[in-house]
N, C-alpha and C. Protein backbone atom coordinates (compact mmCIF):
# COMPACT_ATOMS: atom_id res chain seq x y z
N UNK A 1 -8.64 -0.65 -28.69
CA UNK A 1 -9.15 0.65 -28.26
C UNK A 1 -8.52 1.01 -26.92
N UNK A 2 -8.28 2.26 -26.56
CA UNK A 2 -7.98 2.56 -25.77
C UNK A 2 -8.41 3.72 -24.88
N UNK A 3 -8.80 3.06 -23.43
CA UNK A 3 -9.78 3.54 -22.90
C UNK A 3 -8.88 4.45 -21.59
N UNK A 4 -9.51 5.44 -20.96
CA UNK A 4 -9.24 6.15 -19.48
C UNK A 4 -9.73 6.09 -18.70
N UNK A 5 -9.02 6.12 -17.64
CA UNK A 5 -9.90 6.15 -16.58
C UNK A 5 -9.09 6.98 -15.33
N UNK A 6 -10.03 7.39 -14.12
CA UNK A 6 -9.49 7.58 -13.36
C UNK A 6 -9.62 6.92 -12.01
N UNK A 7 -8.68 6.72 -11.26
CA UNK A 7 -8.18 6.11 -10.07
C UNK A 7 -7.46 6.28 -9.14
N UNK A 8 -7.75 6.39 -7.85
CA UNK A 8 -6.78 7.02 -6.68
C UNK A 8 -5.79 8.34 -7.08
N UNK A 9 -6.67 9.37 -7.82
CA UNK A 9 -6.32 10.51 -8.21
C UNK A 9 -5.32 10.59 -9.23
N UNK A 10 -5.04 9.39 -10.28
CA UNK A 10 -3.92 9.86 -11.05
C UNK A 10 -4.81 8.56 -12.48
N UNK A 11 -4.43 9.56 -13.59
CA UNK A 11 -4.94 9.14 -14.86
C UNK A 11 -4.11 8.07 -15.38
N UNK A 12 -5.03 6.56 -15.65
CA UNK A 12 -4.37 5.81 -16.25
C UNK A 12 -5.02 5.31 -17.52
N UNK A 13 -4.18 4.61 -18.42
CA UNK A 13 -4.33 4.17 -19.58
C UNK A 13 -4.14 3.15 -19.98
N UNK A 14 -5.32 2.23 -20.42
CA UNK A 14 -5.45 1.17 -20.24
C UNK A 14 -5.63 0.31 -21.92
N UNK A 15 -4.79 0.10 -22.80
CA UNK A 15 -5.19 -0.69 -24.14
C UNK A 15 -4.17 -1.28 -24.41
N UNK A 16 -3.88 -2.37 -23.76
CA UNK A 16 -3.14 -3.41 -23.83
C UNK A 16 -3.47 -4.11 -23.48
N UNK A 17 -3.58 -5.85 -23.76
CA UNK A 17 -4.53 -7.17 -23.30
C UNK A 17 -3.82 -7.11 -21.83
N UNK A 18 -2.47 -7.06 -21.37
CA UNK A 18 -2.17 -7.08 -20.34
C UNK A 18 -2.76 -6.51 -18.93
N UNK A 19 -2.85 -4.73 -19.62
CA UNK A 19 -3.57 -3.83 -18.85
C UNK A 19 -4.97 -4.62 -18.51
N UNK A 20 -5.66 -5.03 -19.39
CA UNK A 20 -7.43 -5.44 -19.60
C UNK A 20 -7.03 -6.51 -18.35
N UNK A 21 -6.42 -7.45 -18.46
CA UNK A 21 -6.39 -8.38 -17.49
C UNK A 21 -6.31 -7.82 -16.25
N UNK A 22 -5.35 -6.70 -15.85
CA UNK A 22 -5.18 -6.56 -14.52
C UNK A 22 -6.73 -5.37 -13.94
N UNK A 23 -7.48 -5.12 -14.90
CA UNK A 23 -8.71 -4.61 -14.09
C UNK A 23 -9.46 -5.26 -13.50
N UNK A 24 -9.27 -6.39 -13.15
CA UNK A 24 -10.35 -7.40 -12.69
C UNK A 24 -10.05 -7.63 -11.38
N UNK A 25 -8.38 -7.29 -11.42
CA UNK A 25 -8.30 -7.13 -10.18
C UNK A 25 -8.03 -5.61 -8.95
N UNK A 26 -9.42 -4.95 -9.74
CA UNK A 26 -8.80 -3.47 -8.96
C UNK A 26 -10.22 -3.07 -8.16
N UNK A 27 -11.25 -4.02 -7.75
CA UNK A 27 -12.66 -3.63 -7.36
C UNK A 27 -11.77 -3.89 -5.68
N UNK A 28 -12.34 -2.92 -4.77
CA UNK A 28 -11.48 -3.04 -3.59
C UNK A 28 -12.91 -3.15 -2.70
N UNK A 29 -12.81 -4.18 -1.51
CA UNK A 29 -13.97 -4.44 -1.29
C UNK A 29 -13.85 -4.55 0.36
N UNK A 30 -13.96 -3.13 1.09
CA UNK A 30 -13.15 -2.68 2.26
C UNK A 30 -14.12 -3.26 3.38
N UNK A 31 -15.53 -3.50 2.88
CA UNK A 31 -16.50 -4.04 4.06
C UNK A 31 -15.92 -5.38 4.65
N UNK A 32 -14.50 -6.44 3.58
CA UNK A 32 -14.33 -7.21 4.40
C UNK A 32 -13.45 -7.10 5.52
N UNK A 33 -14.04 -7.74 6.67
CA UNK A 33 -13.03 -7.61 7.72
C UNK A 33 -12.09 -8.70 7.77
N UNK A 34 -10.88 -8.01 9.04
CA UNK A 34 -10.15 -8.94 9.23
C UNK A 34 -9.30 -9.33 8.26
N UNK A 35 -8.67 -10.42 8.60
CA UNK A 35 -7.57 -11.14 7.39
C UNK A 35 -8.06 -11.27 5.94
N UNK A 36 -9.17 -11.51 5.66
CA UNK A 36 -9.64 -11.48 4.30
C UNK A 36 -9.76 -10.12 3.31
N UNK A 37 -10.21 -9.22 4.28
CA UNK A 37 -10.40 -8.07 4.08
C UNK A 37 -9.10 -6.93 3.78
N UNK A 38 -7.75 -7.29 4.38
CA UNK A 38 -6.57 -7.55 3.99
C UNK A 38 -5.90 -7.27 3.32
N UNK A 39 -6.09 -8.74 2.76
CA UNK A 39 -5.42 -9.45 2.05
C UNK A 39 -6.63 -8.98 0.40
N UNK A 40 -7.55 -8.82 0.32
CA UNK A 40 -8.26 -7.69 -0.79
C UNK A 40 -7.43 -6.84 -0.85
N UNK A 41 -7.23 -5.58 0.20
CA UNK A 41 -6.73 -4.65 0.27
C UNK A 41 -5.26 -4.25 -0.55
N UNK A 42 -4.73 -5.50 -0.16
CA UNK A 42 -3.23 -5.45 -0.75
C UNK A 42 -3.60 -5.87 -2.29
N UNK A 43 -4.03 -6.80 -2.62
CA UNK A 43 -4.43 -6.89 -4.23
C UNK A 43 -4.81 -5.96 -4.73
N UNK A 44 -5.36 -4.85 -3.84
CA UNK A 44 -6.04 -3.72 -5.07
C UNK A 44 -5.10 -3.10 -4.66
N UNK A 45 -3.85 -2.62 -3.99
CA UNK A 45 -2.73 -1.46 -4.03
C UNK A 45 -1.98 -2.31 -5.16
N UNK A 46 -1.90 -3.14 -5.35
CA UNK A 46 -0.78 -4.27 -6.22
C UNK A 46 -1.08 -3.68 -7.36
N UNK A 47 -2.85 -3.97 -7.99
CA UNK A 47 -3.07 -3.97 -9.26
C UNK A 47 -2.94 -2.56 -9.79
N UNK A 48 -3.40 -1.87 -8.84
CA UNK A 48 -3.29 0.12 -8.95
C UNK A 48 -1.94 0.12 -9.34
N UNK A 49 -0.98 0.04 -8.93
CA UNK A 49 0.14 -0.28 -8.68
C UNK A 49 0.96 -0.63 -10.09
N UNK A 50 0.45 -1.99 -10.26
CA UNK A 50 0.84 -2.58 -11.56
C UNK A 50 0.75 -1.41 -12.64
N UNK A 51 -0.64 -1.21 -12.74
CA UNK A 51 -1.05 -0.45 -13.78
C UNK A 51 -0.23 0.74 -14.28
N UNK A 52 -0.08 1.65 -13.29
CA UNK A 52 0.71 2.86 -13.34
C UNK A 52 1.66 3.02 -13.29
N UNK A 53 2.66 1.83 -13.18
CA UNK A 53 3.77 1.51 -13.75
C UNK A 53 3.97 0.97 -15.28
N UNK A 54 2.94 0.04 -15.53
CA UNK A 54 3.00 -0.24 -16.71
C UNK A 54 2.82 1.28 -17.93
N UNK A 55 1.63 2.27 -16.94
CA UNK A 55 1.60 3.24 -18.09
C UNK A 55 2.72 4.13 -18.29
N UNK A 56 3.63 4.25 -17.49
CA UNK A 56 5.23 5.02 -17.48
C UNK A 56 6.23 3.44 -18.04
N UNK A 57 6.24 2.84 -17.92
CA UNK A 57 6.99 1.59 -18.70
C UNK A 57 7.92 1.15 -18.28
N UNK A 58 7.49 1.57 -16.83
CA UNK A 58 8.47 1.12 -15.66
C UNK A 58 8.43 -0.39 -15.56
N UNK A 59 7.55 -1.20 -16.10
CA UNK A 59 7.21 -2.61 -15.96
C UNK A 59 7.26 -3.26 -17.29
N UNK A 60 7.91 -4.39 -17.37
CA UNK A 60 7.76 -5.19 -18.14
C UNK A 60 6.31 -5.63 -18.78
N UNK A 61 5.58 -5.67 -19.95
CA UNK A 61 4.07 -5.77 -19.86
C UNK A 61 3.93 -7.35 -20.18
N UNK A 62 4.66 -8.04 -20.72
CA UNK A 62 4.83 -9.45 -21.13
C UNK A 62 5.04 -10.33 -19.99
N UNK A 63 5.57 -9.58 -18.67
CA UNK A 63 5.47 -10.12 -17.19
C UNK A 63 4.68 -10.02 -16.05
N UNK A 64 4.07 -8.62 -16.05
CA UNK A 64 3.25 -7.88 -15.05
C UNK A 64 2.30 -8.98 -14.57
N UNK A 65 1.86 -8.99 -15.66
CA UNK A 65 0.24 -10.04 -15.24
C UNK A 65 0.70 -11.36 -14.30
N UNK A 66 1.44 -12.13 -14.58
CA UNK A 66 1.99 -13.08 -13.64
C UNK A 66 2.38 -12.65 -12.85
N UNK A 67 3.08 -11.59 -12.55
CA UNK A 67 4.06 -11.30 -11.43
C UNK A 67 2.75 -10.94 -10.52
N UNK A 68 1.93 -10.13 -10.78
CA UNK A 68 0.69 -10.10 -9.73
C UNK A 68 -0.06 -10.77 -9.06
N UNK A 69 -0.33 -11.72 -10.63
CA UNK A 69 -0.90 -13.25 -9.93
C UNK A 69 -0.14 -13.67 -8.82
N UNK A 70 1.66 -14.00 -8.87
CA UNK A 70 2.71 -14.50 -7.67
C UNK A 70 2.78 -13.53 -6.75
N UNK A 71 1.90 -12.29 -6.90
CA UNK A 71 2.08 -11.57 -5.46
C UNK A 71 0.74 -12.14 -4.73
N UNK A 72 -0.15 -12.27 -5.17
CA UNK A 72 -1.78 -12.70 -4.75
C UNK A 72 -1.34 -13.82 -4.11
N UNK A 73 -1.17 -14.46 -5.02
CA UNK A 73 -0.57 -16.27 -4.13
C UNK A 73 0.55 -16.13 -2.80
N UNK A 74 1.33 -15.15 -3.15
CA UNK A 74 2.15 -15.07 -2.01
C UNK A 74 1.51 -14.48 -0.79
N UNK A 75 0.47 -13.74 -0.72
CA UNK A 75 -0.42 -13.12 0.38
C UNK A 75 -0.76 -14.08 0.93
N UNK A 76 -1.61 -14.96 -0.15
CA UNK A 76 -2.50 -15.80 0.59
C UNK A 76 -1.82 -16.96 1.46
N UNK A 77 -0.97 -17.15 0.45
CA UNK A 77 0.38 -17.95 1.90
C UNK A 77 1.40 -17.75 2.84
N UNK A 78 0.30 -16.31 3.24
CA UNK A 78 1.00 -15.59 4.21
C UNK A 78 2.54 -15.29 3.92
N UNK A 79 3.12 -14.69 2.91
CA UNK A 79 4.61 -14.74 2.75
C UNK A 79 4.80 -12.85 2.31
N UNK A 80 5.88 -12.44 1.90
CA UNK A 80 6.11 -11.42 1.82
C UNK A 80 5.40 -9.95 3.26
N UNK A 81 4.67 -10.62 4.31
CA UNK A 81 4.63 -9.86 5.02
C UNK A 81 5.09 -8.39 5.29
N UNK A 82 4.50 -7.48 5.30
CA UNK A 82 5.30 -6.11 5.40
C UNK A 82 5.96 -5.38 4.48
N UNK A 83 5.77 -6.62 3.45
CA UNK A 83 7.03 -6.02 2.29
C UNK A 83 6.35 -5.28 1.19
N UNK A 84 4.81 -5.25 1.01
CA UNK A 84 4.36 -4.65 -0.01
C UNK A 84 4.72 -5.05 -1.78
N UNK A 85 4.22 -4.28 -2.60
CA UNK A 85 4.39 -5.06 -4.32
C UNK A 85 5.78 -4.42 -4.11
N UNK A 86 5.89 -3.18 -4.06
CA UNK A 86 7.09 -2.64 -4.60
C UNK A 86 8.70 -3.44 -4.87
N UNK A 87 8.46 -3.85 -3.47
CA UNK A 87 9.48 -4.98 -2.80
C UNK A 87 9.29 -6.20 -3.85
N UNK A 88 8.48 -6.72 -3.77
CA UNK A 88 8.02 -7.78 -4.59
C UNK A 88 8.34 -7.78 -5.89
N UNK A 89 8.42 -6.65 -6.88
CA UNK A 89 8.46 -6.59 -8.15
C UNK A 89 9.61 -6.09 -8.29
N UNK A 90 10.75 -5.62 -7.19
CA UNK A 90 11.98 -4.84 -7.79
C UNK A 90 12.76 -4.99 -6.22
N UNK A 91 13.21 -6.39 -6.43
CA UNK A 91 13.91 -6.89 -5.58
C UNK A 91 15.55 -6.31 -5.18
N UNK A 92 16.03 -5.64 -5.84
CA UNK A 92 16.84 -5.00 -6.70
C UNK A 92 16.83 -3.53 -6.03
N UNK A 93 17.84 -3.09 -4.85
CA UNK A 93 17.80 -2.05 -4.77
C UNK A 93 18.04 -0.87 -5.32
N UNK A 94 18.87 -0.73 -6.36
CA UNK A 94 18.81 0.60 -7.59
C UNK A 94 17.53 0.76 -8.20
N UNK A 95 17.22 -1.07 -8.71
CA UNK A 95 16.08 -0.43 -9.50
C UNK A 95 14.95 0.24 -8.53
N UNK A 96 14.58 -0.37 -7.93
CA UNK A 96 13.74 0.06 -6.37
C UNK A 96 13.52 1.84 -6.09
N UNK A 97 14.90 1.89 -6.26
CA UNK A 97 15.08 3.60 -5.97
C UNK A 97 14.55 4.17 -7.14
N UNK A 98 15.51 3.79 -8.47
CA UNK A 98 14.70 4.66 -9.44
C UNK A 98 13.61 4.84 -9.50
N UNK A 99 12.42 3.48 -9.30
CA UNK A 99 11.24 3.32 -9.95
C UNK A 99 10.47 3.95 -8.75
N UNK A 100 10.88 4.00 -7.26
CA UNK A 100 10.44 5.06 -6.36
C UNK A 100 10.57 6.66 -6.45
N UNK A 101 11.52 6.89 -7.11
CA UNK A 101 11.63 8.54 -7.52
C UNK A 101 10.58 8.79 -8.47
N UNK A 102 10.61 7.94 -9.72
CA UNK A 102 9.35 8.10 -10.27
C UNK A 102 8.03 8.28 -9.96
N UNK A 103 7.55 7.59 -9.28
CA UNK A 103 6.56 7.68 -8.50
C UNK A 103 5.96 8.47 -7.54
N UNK A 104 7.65 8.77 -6.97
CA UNK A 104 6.94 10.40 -5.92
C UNK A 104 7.07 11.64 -6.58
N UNK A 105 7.29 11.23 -7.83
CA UNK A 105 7.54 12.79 -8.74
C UNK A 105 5.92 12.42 -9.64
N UNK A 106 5.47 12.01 -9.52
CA UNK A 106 4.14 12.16 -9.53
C UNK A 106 3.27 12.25 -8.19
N UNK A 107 3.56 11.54 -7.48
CA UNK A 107 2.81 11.55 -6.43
C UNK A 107 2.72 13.03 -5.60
N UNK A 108 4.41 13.92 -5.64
CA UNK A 108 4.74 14.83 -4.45
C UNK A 108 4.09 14.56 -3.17
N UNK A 109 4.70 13.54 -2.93
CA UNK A 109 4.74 13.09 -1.16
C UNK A 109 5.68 13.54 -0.49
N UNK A 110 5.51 14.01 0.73
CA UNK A 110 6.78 13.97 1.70
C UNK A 110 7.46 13.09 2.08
N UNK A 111 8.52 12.82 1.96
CA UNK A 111 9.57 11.54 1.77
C UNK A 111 10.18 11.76 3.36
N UNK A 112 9.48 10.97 4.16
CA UNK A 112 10.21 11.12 5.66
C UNK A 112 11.25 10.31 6.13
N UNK A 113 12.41 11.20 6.44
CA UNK A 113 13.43 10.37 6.42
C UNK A 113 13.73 10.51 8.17
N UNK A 114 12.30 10.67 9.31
CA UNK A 114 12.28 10.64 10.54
C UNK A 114 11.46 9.11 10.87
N UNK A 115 10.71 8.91 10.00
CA UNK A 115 10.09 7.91 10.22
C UNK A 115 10.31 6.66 10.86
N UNK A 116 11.91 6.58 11.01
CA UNK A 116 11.80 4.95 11.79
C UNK A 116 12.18 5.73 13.38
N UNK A 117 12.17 7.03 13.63
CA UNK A 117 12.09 7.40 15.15
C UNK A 117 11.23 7.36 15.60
N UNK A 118 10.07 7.48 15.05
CA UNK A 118 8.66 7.73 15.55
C UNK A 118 8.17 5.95 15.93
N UNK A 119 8.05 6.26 17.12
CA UNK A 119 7.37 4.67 17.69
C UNK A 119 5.95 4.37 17.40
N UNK A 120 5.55 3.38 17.10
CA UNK A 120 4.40 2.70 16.69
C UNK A 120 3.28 2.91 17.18
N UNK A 121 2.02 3.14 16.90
CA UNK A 121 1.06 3.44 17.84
C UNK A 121 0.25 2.42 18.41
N UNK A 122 1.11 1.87 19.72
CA UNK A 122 0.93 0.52 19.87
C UNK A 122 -0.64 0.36 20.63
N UNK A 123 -1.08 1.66 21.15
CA UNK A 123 -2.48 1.47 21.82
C UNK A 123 -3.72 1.50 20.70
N UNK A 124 -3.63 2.28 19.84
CA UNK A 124 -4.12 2.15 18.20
C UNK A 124 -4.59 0.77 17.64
N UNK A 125 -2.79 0.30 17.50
CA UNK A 125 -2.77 -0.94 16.69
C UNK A 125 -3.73 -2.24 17.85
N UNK A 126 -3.80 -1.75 19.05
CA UNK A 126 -4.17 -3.00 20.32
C UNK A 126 -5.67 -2.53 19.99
N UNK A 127 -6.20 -1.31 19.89
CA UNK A 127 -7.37 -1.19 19.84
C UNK A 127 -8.31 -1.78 18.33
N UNK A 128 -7.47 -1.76 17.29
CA UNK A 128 -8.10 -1.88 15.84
C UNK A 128 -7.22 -2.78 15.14
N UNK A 129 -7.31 -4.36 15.68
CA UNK A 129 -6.34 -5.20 15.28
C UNK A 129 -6.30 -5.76 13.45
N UNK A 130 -7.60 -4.99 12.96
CA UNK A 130 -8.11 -5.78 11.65
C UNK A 130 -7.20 -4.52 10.96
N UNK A 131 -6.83 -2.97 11.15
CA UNK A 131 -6.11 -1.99 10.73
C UNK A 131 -4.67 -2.56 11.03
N UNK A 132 -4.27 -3.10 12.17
CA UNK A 132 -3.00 -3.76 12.32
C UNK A 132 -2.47 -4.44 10.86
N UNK A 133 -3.52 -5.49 11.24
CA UNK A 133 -3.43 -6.65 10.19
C UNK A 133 -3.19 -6.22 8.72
N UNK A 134 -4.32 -5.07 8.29
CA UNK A 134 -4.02 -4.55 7.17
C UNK A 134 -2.88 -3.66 6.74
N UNK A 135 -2.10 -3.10 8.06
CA UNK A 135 -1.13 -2.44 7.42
C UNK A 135 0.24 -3.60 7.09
N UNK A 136 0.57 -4.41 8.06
CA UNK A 136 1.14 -5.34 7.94
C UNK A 136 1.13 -6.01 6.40
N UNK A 137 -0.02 -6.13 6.25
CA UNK A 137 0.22 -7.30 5.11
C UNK A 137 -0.18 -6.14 3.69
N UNK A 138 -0.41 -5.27 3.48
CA UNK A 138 0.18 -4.14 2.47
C UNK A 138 1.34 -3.38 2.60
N UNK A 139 1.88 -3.30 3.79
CA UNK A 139 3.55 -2.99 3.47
C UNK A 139 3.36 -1.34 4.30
N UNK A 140 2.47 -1.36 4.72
CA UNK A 140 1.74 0.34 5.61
C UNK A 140 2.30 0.69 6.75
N UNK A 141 2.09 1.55 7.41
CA UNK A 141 2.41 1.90 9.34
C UNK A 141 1.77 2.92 9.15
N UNK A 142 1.37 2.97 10.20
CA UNK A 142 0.50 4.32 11.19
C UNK A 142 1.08 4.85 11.55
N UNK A 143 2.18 5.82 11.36
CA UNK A 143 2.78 6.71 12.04
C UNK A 143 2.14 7.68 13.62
N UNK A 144 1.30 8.34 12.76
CA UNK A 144 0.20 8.84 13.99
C UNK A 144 -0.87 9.09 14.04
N UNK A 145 -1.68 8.51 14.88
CA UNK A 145 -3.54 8.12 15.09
C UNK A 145 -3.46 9.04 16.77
N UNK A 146 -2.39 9.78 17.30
CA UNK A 146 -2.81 10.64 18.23
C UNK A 146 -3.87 11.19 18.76
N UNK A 147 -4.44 11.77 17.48
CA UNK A 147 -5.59 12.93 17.74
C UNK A 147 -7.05 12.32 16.82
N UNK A 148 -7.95 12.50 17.47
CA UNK A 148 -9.60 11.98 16.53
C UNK A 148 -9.68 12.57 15.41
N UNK A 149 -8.77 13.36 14.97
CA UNK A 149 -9.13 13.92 13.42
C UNK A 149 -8.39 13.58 12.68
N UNK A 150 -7.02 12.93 13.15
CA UNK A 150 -6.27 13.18 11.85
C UNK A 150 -5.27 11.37 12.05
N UNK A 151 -4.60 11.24 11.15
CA UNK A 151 -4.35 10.30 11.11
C UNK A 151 -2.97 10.59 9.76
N UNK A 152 -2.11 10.03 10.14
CA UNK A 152 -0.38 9.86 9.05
C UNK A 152 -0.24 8.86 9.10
N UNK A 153 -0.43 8.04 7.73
CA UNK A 153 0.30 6.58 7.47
C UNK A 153 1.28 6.38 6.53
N UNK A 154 2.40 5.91 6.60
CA UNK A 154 3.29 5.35 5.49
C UNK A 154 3.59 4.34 5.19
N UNK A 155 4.17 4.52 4.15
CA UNK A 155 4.76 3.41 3.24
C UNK A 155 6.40 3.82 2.51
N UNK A 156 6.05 2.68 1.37
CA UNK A 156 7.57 2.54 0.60
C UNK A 156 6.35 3.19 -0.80
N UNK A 157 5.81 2.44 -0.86
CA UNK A 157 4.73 2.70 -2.27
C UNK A 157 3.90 4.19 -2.00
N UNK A 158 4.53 5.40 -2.54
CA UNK A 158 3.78 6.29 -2.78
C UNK A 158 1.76 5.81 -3.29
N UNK A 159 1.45 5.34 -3.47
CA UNK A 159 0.37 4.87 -4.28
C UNK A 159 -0.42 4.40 -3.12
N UNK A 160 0.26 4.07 -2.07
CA UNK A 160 -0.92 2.80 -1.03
C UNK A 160 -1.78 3.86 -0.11
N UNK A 161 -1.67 5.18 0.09
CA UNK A 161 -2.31 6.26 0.79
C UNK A 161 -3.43 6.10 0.57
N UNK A 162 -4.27 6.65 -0.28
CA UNK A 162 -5.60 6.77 -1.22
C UNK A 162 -6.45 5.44 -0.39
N UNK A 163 -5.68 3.72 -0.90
CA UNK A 163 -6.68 3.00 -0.66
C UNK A 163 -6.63 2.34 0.82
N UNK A 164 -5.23 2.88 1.56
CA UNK A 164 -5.49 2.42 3.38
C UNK A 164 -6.38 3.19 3.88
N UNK A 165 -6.64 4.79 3.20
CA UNK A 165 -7.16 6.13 4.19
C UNK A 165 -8.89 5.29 4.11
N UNK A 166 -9.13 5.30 2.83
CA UNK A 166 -10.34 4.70 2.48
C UNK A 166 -10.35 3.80 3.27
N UNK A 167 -9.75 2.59 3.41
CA UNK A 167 -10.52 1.44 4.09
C UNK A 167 -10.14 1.12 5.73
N UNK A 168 -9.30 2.25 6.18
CA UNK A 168 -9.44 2.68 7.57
C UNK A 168 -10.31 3.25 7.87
N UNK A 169 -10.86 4.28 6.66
CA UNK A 169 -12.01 5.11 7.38
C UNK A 169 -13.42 3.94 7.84
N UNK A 170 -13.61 3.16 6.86
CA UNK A 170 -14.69 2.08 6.51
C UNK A 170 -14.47 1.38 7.97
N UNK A 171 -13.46 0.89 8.15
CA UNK A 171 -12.73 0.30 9.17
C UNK A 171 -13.47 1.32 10.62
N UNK A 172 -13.47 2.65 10.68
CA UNK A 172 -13.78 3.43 11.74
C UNK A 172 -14.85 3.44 12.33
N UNK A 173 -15.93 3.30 11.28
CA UNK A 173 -17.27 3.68 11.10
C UNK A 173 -17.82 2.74 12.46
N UNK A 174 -17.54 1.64 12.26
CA UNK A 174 -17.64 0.56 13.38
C UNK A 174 -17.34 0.74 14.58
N UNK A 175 -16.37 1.67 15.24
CA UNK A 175 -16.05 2.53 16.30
C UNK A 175 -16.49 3.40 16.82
N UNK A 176 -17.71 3.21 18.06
CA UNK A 176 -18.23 4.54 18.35
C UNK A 176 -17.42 5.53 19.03
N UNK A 177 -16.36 5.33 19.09
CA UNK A 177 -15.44 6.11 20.06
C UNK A 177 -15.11 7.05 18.21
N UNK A 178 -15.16 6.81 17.43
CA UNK A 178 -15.18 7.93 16.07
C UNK A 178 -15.85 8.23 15.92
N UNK A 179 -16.26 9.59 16.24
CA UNK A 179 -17.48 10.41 16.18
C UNK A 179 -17.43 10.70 14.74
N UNK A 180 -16.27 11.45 14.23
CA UNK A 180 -16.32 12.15 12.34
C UNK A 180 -15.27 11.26 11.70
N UNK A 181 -15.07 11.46 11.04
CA UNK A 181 -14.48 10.93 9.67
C UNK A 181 -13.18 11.46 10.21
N UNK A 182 -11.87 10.83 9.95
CA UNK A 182 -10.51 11.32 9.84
C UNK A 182 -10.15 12.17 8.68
N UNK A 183 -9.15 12.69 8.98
CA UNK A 183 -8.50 13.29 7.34
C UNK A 183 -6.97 12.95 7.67
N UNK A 184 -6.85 11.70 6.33
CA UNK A 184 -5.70 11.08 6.57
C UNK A 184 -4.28 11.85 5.43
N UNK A 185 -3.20 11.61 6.02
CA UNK A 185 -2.00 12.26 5.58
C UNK A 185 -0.82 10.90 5.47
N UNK A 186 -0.62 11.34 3.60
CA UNK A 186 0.31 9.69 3.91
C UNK A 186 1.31 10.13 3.28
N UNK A 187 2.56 9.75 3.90
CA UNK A 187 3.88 10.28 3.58
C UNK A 187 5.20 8.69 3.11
N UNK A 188 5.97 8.88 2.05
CA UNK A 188 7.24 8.00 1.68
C UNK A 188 7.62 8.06 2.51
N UNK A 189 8.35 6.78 2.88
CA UNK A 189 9.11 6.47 3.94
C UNK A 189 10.20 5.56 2.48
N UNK A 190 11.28 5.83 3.12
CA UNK A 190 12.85 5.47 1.93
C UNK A 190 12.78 4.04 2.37
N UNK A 191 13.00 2.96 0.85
CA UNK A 191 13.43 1.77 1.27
C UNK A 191 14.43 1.53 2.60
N UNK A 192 15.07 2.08 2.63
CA UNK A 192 16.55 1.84 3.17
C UNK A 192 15.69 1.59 4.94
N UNK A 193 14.91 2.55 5.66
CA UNK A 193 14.52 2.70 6.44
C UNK A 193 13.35 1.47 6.82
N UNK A 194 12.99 1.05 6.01
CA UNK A 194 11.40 0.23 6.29
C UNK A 194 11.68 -1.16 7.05
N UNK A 195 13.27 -2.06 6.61
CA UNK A 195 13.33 -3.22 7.78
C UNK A 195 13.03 -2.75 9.10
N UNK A 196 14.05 -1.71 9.46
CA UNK A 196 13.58 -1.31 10.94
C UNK A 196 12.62 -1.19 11.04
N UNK A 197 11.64 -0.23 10.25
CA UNK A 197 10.16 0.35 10.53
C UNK A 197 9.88 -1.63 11.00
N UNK A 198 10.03 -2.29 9.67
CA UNK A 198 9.23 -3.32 10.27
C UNK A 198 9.31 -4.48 11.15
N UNK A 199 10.55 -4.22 11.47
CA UNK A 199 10.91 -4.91 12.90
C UNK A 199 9.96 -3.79 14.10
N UNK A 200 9.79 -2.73 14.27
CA UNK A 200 9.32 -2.07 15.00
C UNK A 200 8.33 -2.45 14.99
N UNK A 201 6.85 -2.00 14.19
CA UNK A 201 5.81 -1.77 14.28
C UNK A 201 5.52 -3.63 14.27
N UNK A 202 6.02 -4.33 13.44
CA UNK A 202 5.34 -5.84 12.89
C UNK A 202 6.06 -6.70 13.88
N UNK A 203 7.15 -6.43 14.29
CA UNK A 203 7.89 -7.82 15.29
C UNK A 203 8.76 -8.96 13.94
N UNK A 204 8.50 -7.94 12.68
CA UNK A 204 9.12 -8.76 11.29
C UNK A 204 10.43 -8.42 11.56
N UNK A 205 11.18 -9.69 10.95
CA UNK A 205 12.53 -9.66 10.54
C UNK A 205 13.09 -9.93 9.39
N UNK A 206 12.10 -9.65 8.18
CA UNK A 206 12.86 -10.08 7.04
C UNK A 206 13.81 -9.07 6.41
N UNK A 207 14.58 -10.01 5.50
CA UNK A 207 16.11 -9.15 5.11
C UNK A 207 15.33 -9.19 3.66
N UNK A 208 15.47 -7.64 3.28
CA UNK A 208 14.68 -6.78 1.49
C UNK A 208 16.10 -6.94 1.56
């Protein structure tokens, strides 16, 4: 049988034993803090992730399910830092690109190709180290937390917007210096650009 649903604003389709497996890992559970809280975070952009690739057939379905499992395990042993699933599942810069055009042609994100000028919001990241932590280890940056209302974060993964805005906001609530709720704006940032980004913002040096 094959069931629908909806999720981080885009319709997926789920009737394949493969698909069934990866819902178990899509409950996102933002009250945890800190490193644990995380490292959740990135499992549920992964499995979102997985999914909506698998329903365009951008993914292998006879592999997906493991390959997620080896992204989970790789979090938890602190590895792939900064690099997000995308990286993880399409090591491979052509394929990378294609399977990113796809994605922002659903998504229609603004694809910022200023993004590694813009410096880090290092008084931000000093003030809300558990938002640090979380953008780091989902593959994210804060572009700009300037102003109390608004907030721009990117990525490589069109898809990771929806569930950082959410669990930054959760993340806020705890801050009395946040009087209202943000309204967050999340924009592509191009593979090609993101080592720098993450030598900048993370102090990372890995070679994608």
């Amino acid at each position: 049988m094959t069931m629908k649903l909806n999720a981080g604003g885009t319709r997926l389709r789920l009737g394949t034993a493969a698909d069934s497996r990866l819902t178990t890992s899509t409950t996102l559970v933002p009250q945890e803090p800190g490193h644990v809280g995380a490292r959740v975070l990135a499992k549920t952009i992964a499995a979102h992730t997985v999914k909506i690739l698998l329903d365009g057939e951008m993914l292998d379905p006879t592999t997906a399910t493991d390959e997620l499992l080896k992204y989970g395990i790789s979090l938890e042993q602190g590895l792939n830092m900064g690099q997000g699933i995308m990286h993880f599942l399409f090591p491979d810069e052509g394929r990378l690109a294609m399977v990113l055009n796809w994605l922002n042609s659903r998504t229609s994100l603004h694809v910022w190709e200023i993004a590694h000028r813009i410096p880090p919001p290092e008084a931000f990241y000093k003030a809300h180290p558990e938002v640090f932590e979380a953008c780091k280890v989902c593959g994210a940056v804060i572009l700009d937390a300037s102003t109390s209302s608004t907030m721009t974060t990117g990525s490589v993964n069109p898809l990771t917007g929806d569930f950082l805005a959410s669990w930054i906001q959760t993340q806020l609530e705890y801050d009395p210096s946040e009087t209202h709720p943000r309204f967050f704006f999340h924009v592509a940032v191009p593979p090609r650009l993101w080592p720098g980004i993450m030598r900048s913002h993370f102090r990372l040096d890995h070679v994608i």
